[in-house]
PDB file of N, CA and C in Angstrom:
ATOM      1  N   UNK A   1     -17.116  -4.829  20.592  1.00  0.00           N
ATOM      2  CA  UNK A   1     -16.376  -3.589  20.582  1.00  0.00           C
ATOM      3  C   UNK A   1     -17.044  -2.637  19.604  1.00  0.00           C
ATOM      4  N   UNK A   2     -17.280  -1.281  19.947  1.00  0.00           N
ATOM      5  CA  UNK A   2     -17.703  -0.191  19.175  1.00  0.00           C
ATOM      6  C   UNK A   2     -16.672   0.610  19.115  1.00  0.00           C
ATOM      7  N   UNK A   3     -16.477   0.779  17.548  1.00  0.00           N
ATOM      8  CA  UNK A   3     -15.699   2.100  16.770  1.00  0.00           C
ATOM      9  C   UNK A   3     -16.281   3.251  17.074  1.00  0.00           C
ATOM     10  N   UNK A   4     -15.630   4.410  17.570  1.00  0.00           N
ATOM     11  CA  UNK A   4     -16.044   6.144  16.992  1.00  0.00           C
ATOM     12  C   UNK A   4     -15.453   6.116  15.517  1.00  0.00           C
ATOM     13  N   UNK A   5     -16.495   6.544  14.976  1.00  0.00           N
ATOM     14  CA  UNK A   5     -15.834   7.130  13.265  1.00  0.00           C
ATOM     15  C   UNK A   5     -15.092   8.339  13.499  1.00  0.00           C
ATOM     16  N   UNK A   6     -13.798   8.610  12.862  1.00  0.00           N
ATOM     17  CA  UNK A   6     -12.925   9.667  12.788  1.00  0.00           C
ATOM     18  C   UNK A   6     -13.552  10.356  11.749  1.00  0.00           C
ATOM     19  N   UNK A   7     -12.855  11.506  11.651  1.00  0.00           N
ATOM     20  CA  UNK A   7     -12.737  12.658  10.695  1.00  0.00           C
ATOM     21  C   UNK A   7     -11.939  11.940   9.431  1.00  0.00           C
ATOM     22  N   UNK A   8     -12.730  12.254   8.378  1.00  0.00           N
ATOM     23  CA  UNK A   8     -11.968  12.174   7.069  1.00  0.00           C
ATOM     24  C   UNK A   8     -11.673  10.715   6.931  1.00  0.00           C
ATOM     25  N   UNK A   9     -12.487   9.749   6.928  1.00  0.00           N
ATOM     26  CA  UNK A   9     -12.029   8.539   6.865  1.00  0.00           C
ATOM     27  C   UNK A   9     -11.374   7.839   7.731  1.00  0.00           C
ATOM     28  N   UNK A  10     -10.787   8.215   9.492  1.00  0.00           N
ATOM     29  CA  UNK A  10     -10.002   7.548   9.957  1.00  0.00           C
ATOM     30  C   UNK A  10     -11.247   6.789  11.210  1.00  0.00           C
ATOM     31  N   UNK A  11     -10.594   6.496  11.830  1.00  0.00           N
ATOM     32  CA  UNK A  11     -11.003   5.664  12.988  1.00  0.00           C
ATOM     33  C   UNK A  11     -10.346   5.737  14.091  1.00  0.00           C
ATOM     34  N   UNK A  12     -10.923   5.832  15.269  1.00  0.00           N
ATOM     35  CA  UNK A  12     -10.887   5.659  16.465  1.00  0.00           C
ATOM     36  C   UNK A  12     -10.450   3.988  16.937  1.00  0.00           C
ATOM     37  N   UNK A  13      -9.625   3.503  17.846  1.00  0.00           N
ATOM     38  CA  UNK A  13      -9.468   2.197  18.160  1.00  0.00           C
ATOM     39  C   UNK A  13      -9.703   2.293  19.577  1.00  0.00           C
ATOM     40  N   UNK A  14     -10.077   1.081  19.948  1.00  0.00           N
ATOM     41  CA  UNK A  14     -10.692   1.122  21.189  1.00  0.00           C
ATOM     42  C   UNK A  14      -9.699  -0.835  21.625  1.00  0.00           C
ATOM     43  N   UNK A  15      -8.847  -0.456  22.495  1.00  0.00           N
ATOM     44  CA  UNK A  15      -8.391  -1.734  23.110  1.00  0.00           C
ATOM     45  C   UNK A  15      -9.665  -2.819  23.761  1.00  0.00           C
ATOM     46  N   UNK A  16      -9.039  -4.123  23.177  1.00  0.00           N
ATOM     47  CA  UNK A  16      -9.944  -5.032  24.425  1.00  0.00           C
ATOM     48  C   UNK A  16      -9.552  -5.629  25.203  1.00  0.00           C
ATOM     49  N   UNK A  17      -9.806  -6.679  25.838  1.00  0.00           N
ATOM     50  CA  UNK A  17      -9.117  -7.549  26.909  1.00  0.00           C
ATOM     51  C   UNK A  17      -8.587  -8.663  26.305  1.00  0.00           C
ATOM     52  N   UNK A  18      -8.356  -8.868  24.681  1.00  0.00           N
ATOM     53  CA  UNK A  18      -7.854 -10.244  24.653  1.00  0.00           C
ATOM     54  C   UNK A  18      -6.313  -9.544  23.859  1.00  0.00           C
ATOM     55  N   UNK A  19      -5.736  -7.757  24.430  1.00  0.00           N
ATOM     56  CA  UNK A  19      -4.780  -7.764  23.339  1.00  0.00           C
ATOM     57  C   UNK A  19      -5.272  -7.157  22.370  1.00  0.00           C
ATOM     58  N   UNK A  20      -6.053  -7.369  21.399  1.00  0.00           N
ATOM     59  CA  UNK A  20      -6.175  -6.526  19.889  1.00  0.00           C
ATOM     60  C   UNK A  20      -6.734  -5.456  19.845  1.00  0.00           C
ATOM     61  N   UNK A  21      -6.660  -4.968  19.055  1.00  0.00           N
ATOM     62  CA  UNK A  21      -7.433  -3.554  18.851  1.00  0.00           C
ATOM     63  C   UNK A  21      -8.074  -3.613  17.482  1.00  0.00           C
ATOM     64  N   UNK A  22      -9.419  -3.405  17.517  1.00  0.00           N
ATOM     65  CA  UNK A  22      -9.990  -3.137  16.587  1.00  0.00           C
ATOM     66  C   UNK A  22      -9.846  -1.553  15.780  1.00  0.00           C
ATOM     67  N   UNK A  23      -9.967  -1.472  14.149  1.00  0.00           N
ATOM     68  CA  UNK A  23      -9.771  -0.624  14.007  1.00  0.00           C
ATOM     69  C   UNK A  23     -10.345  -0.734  12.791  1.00  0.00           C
ATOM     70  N   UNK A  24     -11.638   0.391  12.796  1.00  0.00           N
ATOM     71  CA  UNK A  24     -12.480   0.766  11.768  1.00  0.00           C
ATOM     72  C   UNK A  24     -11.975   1.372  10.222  1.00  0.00           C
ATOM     73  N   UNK A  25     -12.187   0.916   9.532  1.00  0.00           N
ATOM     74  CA  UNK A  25     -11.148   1.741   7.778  1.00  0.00           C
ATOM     75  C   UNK A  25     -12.867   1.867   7.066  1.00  0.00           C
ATOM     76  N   UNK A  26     -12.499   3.269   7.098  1.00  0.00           N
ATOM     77  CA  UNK A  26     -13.905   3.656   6.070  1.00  0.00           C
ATOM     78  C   UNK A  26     -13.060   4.408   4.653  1.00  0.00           C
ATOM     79  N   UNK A  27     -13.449   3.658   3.627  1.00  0.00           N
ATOM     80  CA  UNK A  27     -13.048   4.195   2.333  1.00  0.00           C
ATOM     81  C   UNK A  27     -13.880   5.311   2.287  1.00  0.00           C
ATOM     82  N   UNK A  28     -13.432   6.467   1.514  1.00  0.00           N
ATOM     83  CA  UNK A  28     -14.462   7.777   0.733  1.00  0.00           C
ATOM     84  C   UNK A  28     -14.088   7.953  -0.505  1.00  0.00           C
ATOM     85  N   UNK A  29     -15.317   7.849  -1.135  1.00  0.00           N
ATOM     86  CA  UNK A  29     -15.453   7.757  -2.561  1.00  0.00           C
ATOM     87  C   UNK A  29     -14.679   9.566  -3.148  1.00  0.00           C
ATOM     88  N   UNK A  30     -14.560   9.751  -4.349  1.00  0.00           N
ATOM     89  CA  UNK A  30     -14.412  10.719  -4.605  1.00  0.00           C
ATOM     90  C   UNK A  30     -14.886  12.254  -4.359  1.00  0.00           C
ATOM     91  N   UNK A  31     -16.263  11.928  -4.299  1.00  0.00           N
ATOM     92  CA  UNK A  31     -17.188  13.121  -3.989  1.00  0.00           C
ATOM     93  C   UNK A  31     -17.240  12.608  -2.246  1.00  0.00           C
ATOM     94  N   UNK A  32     -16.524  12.420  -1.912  1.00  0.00           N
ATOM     95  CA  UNK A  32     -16.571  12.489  -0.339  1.00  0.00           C
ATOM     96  C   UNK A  32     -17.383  11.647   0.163  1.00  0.00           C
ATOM     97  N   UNK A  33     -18.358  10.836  -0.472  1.00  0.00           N
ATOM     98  CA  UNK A  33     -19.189   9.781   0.067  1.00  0.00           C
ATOM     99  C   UNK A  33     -18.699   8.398   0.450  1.00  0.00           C
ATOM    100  N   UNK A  34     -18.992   8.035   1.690  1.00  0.00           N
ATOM    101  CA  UNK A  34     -18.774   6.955   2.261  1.00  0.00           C
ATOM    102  C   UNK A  34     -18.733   5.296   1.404  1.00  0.00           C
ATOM    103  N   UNK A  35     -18.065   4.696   0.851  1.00  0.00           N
ATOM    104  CA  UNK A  35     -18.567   3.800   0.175  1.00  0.00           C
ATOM    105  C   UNK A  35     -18.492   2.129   0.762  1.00  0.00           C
ATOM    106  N   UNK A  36     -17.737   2.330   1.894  1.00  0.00           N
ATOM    107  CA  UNK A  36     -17.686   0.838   2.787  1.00  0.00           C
ATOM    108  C   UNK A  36     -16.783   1.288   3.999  1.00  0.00           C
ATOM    109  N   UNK A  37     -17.235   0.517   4.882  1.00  0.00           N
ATOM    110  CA  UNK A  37     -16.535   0.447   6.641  1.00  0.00           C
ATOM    111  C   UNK A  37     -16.312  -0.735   6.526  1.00  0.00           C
ATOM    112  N   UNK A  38     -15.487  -0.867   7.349  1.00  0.00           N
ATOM    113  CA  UNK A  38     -14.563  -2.694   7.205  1.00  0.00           C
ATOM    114  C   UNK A  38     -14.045  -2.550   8.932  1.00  0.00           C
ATOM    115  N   UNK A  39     -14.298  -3.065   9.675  1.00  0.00           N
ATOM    116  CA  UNK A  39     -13.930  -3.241  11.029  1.00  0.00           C
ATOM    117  C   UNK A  39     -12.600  -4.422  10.919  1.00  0.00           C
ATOM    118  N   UNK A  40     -11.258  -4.481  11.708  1.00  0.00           N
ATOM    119  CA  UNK A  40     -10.221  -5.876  11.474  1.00  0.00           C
ATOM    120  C   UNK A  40      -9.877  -5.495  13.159  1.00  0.00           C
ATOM    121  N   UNK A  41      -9.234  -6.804  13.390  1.00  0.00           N
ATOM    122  CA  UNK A  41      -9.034  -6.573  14.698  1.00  0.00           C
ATOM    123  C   UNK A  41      -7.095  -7.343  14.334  1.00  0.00           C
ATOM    124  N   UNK A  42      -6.561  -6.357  15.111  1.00  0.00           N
ATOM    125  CA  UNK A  42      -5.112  -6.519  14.812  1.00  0.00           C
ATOM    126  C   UNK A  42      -4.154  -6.831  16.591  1.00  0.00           C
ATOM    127  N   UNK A  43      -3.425  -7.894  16.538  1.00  0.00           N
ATOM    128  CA  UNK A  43      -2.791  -7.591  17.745  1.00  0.00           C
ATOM    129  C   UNK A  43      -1.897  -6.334  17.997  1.00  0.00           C
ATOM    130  N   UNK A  44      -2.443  -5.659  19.247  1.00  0.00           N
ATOM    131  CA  UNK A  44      -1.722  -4.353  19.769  1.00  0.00           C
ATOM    132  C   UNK A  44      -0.527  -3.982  19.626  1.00  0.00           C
ATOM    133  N   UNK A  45       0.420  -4.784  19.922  1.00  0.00           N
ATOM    134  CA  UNK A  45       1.755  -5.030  20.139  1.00  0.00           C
ATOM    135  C   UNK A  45       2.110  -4.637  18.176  1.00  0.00           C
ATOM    136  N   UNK A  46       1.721  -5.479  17.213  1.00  0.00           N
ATOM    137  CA  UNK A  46       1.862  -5.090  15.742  1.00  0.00           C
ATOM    138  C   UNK A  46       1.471  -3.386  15.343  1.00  0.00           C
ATOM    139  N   UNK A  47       0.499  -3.725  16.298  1.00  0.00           N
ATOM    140  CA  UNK A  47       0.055  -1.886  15.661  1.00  0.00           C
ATOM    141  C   UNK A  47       0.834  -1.014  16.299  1.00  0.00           C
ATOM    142  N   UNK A  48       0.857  -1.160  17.137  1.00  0.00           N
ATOM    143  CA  UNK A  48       2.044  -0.393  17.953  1.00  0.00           C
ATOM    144  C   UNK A  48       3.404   0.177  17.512  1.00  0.00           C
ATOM    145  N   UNK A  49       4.052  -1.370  16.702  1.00  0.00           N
ATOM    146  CA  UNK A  49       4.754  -1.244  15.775  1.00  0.00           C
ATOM    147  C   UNK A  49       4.781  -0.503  14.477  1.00  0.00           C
ATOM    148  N   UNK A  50       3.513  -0.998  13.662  1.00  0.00           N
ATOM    149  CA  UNK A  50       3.740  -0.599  12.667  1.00  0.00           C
ATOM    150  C   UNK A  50       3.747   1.913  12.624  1.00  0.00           C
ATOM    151  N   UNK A  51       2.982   1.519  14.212  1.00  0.00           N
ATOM    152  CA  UNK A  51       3.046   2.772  14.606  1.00  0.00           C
ATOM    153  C   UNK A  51       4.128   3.826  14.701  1.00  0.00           C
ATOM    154  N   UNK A  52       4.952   3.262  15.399  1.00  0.00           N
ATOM    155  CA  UNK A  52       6.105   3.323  15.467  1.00  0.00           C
ATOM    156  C   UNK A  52       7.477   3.871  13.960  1.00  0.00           C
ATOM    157  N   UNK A  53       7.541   2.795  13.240  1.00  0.00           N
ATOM    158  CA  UNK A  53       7.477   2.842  11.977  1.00  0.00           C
ATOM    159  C   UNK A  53       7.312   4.121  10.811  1.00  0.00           C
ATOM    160  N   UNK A  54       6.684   4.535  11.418  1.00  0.00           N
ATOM    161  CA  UNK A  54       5.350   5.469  10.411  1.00  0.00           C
ATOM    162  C   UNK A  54       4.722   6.126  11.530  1.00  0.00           C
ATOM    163  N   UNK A  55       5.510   7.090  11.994  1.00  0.00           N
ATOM    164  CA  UNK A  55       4.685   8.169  12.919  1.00  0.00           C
ATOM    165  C   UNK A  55       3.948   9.216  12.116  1.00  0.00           C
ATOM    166  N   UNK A  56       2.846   9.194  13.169  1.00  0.00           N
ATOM    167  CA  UNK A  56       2.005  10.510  12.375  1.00  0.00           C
ATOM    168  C   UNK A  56       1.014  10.319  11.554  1.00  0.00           C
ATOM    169  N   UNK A  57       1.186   8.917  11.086  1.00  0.00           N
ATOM    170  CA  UNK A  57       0.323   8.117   9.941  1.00  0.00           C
ATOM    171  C   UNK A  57      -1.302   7.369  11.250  1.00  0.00           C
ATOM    172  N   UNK A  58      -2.075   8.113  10.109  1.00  0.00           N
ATOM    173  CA  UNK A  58      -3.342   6.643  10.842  1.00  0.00           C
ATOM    174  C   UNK A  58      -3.594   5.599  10.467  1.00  0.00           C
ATOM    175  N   UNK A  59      -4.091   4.818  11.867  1.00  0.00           N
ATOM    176  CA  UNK A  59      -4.124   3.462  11.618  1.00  0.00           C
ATOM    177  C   UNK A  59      -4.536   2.921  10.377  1.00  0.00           C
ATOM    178  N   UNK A  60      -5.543   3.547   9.367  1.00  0.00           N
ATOM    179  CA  UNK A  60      -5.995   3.519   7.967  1.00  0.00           C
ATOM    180  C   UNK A  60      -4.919   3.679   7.042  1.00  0.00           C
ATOM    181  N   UNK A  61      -4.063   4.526   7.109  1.00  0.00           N
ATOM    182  CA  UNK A  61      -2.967   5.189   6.575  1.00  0.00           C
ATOM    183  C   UNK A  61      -2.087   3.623   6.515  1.00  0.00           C
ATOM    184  N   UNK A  62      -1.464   3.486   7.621  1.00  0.00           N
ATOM    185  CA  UNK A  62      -0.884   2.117   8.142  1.00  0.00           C
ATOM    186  C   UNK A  62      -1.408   0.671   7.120  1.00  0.00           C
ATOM    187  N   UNK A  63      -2.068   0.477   7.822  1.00  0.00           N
ATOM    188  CA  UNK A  63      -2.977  -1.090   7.272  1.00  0.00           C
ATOM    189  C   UNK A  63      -2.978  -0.656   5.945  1.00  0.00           C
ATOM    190  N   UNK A  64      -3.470   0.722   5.208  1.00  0.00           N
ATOM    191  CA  UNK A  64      -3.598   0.298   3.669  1.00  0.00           C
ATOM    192  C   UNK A  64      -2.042   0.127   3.051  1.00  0.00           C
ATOM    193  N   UNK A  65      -1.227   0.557   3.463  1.00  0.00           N
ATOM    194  CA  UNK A  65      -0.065   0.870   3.144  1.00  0.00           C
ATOM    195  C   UNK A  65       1.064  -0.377   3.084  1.00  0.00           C
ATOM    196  N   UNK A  66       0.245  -1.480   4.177  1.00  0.00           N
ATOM    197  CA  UNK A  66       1.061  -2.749   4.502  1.00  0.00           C
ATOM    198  C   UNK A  66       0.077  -3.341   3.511  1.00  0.00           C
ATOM    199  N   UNK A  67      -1.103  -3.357   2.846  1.00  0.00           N
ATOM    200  CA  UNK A  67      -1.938  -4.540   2.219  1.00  0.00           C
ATOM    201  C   UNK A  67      -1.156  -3.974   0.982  1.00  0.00           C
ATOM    202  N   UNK A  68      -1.133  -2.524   0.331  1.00  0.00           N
ATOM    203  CA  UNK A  68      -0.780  -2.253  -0.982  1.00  0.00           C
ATOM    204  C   UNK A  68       0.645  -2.627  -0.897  1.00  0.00           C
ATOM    205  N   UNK A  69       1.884  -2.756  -0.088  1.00  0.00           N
ATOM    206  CA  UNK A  69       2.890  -3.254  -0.427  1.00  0.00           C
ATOM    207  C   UNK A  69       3.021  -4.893  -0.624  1.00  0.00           C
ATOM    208  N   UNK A  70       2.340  -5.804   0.388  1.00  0.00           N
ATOM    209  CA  UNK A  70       1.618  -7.143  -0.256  1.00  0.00           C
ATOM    210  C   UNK A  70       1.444  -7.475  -1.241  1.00  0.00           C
ATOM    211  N   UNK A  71       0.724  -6.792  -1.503  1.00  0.00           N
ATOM    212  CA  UNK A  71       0.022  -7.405  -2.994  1.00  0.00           C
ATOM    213  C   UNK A  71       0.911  -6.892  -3.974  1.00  0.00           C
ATOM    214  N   UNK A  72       1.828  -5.989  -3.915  1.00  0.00           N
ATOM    215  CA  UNK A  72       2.512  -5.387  -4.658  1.00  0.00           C
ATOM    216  C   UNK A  72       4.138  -6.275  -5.279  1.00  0.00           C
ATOM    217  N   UNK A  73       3.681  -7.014  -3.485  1.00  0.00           N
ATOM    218  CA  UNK A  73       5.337  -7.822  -3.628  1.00  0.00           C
ATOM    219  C   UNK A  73       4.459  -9.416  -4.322  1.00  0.00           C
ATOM    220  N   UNK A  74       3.382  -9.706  -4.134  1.00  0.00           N
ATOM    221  CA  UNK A  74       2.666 -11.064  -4.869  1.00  0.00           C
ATOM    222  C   UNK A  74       2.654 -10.671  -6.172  1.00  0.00           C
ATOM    223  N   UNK A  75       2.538  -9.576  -6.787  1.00  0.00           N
ATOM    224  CA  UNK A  75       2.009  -9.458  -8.307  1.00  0.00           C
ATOM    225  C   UNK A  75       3.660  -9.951  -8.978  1.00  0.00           C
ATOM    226  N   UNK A  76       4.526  -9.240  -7.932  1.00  0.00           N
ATOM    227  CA  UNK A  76       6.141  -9.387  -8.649  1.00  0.00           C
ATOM    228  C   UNK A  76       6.182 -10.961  -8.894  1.00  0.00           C
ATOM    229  N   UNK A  77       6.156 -11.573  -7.479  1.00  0.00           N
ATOM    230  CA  UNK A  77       6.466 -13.247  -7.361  1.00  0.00           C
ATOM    231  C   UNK A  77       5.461 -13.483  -8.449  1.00  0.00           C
ATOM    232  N   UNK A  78       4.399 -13.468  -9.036  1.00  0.00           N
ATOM    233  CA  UNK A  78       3.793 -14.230 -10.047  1.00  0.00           C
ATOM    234  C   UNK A  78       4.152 -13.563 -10.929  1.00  0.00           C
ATOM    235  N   UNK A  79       4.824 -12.806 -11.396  1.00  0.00           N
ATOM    236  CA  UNK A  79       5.034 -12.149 -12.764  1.00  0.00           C
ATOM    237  C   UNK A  79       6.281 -12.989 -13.145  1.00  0.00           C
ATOM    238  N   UNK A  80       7.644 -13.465 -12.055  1.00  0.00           N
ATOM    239  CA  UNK A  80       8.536 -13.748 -12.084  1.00  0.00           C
ATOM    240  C   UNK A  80       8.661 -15.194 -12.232  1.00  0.00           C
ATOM    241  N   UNK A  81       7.486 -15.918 -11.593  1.00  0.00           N
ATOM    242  CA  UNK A  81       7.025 -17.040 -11.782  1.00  0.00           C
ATOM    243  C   UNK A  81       6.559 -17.614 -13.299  1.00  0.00           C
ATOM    244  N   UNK A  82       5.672 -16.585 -13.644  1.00  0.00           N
ATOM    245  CA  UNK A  82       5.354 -17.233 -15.325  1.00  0.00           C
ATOM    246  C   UNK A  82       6.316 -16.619 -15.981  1.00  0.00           C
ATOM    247  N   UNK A  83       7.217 -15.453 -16.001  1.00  0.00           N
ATOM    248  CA  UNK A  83       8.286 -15.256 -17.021  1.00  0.00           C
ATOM    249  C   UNK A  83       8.952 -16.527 -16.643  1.00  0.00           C
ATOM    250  N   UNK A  84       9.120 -17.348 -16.007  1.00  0.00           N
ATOM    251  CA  UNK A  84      10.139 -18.159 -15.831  1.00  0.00           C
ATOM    252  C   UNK A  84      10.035 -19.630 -16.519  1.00  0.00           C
ATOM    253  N   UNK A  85       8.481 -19.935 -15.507  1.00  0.00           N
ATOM    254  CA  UNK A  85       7.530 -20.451 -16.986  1.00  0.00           C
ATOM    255  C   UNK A  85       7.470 -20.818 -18.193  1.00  0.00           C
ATOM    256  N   UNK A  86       7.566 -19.653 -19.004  1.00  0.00           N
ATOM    257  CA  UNK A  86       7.654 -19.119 -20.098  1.00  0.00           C
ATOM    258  C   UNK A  86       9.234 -19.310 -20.663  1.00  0.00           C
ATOM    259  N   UNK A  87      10.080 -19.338 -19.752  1.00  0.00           N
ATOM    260  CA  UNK A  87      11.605 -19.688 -20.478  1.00  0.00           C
ATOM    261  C   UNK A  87      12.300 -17.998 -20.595  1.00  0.00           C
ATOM    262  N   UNK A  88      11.564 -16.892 -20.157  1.00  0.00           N
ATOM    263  CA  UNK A  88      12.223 -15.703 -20.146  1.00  0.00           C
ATOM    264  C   UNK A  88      13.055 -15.428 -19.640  1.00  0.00           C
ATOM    265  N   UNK A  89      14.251 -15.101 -19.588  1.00  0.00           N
ATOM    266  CA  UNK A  89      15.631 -14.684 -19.470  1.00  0.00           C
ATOM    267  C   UNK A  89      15.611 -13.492 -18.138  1.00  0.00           C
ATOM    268  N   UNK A  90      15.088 -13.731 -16.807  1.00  0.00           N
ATOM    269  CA  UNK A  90      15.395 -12.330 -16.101  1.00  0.00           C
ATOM    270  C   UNK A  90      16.480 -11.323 -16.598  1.00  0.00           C
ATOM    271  N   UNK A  91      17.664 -11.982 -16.297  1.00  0.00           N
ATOM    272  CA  UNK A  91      18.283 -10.966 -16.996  1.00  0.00           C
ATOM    273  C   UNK A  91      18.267  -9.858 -18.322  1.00  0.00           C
ATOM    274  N   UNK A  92      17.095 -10.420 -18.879  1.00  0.00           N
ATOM    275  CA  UNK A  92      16.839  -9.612 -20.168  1.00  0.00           C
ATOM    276  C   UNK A  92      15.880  -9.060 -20.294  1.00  0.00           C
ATOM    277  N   UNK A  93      14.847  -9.274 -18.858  1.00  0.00           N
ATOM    278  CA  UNK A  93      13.682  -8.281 -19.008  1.00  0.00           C
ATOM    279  C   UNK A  93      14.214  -7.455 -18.395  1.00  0.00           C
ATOM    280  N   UNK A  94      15.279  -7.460 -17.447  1.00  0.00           N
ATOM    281  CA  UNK A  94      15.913  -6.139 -16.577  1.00  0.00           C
ATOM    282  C   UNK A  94      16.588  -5.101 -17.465  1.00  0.00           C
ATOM    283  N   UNK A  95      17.715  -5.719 -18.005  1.00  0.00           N
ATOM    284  CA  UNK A  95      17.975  -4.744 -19.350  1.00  0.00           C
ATOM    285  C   UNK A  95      17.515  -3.821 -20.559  1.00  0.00           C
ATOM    286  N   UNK A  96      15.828  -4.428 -20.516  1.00  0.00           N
ATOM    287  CA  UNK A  96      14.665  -4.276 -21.575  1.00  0.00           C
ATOM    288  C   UNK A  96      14.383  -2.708 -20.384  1.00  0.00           C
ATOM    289  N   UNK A  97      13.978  -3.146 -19.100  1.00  0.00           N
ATOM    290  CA  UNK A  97      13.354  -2.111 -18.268  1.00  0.00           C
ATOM    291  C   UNK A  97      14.459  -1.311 -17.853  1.00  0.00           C
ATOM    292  N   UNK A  98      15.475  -1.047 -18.140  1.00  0.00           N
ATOM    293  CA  UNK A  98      16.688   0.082 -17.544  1.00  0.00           C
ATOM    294  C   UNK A  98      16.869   0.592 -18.912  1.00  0.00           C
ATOM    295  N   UNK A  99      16.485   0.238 -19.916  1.00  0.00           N
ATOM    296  CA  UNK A  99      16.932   0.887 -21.229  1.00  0.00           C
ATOM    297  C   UNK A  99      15.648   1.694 -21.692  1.00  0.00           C
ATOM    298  N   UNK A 100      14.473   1.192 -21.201  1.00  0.00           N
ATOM    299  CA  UNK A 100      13.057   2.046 -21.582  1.00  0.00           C
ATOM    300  C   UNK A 100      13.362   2.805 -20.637  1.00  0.00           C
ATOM    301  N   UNK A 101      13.950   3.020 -19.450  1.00  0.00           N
ATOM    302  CA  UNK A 101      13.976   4.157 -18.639  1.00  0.00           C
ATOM    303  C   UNK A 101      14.854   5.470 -18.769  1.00  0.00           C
ATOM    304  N   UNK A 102      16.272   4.373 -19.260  1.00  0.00           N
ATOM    305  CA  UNK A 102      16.863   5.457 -20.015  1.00  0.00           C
ATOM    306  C   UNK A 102      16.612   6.710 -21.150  1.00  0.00           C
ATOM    307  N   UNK A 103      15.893   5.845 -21.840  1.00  0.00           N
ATOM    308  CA  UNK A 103      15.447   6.354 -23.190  1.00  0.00           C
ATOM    309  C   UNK A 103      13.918   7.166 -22.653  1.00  0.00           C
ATOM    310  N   UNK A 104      13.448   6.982 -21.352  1.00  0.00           N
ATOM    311  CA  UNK A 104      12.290   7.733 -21.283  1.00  0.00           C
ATOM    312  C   UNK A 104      12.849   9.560 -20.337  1.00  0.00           C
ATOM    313  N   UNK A 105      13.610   8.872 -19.852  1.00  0.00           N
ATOM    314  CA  UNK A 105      14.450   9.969 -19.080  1.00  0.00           C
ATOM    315  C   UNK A 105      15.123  10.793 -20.757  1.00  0.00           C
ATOM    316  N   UNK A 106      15.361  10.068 -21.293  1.00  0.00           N
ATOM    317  CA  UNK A 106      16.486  11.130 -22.049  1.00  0.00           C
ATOM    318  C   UNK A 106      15.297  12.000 -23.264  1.00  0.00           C
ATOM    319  N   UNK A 107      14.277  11.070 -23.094  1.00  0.00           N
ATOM    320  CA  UNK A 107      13.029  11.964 -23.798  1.00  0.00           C
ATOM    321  C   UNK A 107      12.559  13.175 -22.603  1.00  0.00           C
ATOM    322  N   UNK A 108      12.350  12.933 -21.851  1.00  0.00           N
ATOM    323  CA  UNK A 108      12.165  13.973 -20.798  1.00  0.00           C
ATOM    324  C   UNK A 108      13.048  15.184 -21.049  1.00  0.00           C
ATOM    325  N   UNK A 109      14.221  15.011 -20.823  1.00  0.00           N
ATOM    326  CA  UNK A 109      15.204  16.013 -20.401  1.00  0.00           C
ATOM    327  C   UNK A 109      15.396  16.571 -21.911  1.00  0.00           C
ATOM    328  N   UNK A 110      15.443  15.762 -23.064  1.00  0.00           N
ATOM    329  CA  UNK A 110      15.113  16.897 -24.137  1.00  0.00           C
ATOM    330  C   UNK A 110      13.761  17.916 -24.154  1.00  0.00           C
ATOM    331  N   UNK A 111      12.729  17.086 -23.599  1.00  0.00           N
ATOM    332  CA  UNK A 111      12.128  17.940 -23.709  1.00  0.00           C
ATOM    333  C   UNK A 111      11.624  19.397 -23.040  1.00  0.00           C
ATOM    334  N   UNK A 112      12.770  19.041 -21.828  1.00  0.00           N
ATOM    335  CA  UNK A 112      12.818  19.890 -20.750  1.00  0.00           C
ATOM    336  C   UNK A 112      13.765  21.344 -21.427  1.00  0.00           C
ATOM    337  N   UNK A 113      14.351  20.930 -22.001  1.00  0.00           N
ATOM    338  CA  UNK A 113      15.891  21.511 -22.646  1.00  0.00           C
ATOM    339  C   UNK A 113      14.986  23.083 -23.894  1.00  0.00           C
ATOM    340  N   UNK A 114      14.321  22.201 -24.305  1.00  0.00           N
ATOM    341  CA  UNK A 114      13.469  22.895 -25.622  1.00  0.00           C
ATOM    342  C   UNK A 114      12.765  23.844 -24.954  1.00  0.00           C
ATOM    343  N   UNK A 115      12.249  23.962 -23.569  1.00  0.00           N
ATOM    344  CA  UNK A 115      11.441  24.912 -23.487  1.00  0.00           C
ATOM    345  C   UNK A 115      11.802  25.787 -22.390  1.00  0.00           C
TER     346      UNK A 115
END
């Protein structure tokens, strides 16, 4: 299967006969330069979905969006894993993190107030 490269980083998908669709993800570096193409081949029916989902979004848009919430939900499970480990009190790192928020919000809004 051959990709067309899209505009601006996206990709073109091209169906095959076994079901999947391949779909080209080209990262761009800051200054706009190309820095890797990664070809994955995904069953149709999922992309379809995740299409669905998230209209309007490209398939690049999509796929990065499902890997960064992944890894996002693994970093939690191992964070929660060695606090636990460790003998740390969930309940008391939650209280620790709603009270730095408080106190970061209430630094905010003074400082919003002053000017």
């Amino acid at each position: 299967m051959r990709l067309q490269p899209g505009w601006l980083g996206e990709a073109k998908s091209e169906a095959n006969h076994r079901g999947t669709v391949g779909v080209g993800l080209l990262a761009v570096g800051s200054l706009g330069n190309s820095m890797a193409t990664t070809t994955v081949e995904i069953d149709s029916d999922l992309l379809t979905r995740l299409r669905e989902r998230s209209p309007g979004k490209s398939d690049r848009e999509l796929l990065e969006e499902l890997a960064a919430e992944t890894l996002g939900f693994e970093t939690i499970r191992r964070v929660q894993r060695r606090t636990a480990e460790a003998g740390v009190d969930q309940e008391e790192i939650e209280g620790e993190a709603v009270r730095v928020v408080r106190e970061h919000r209430r630094r905010r809004a003074a400082g919003q107030a002053a000017s």
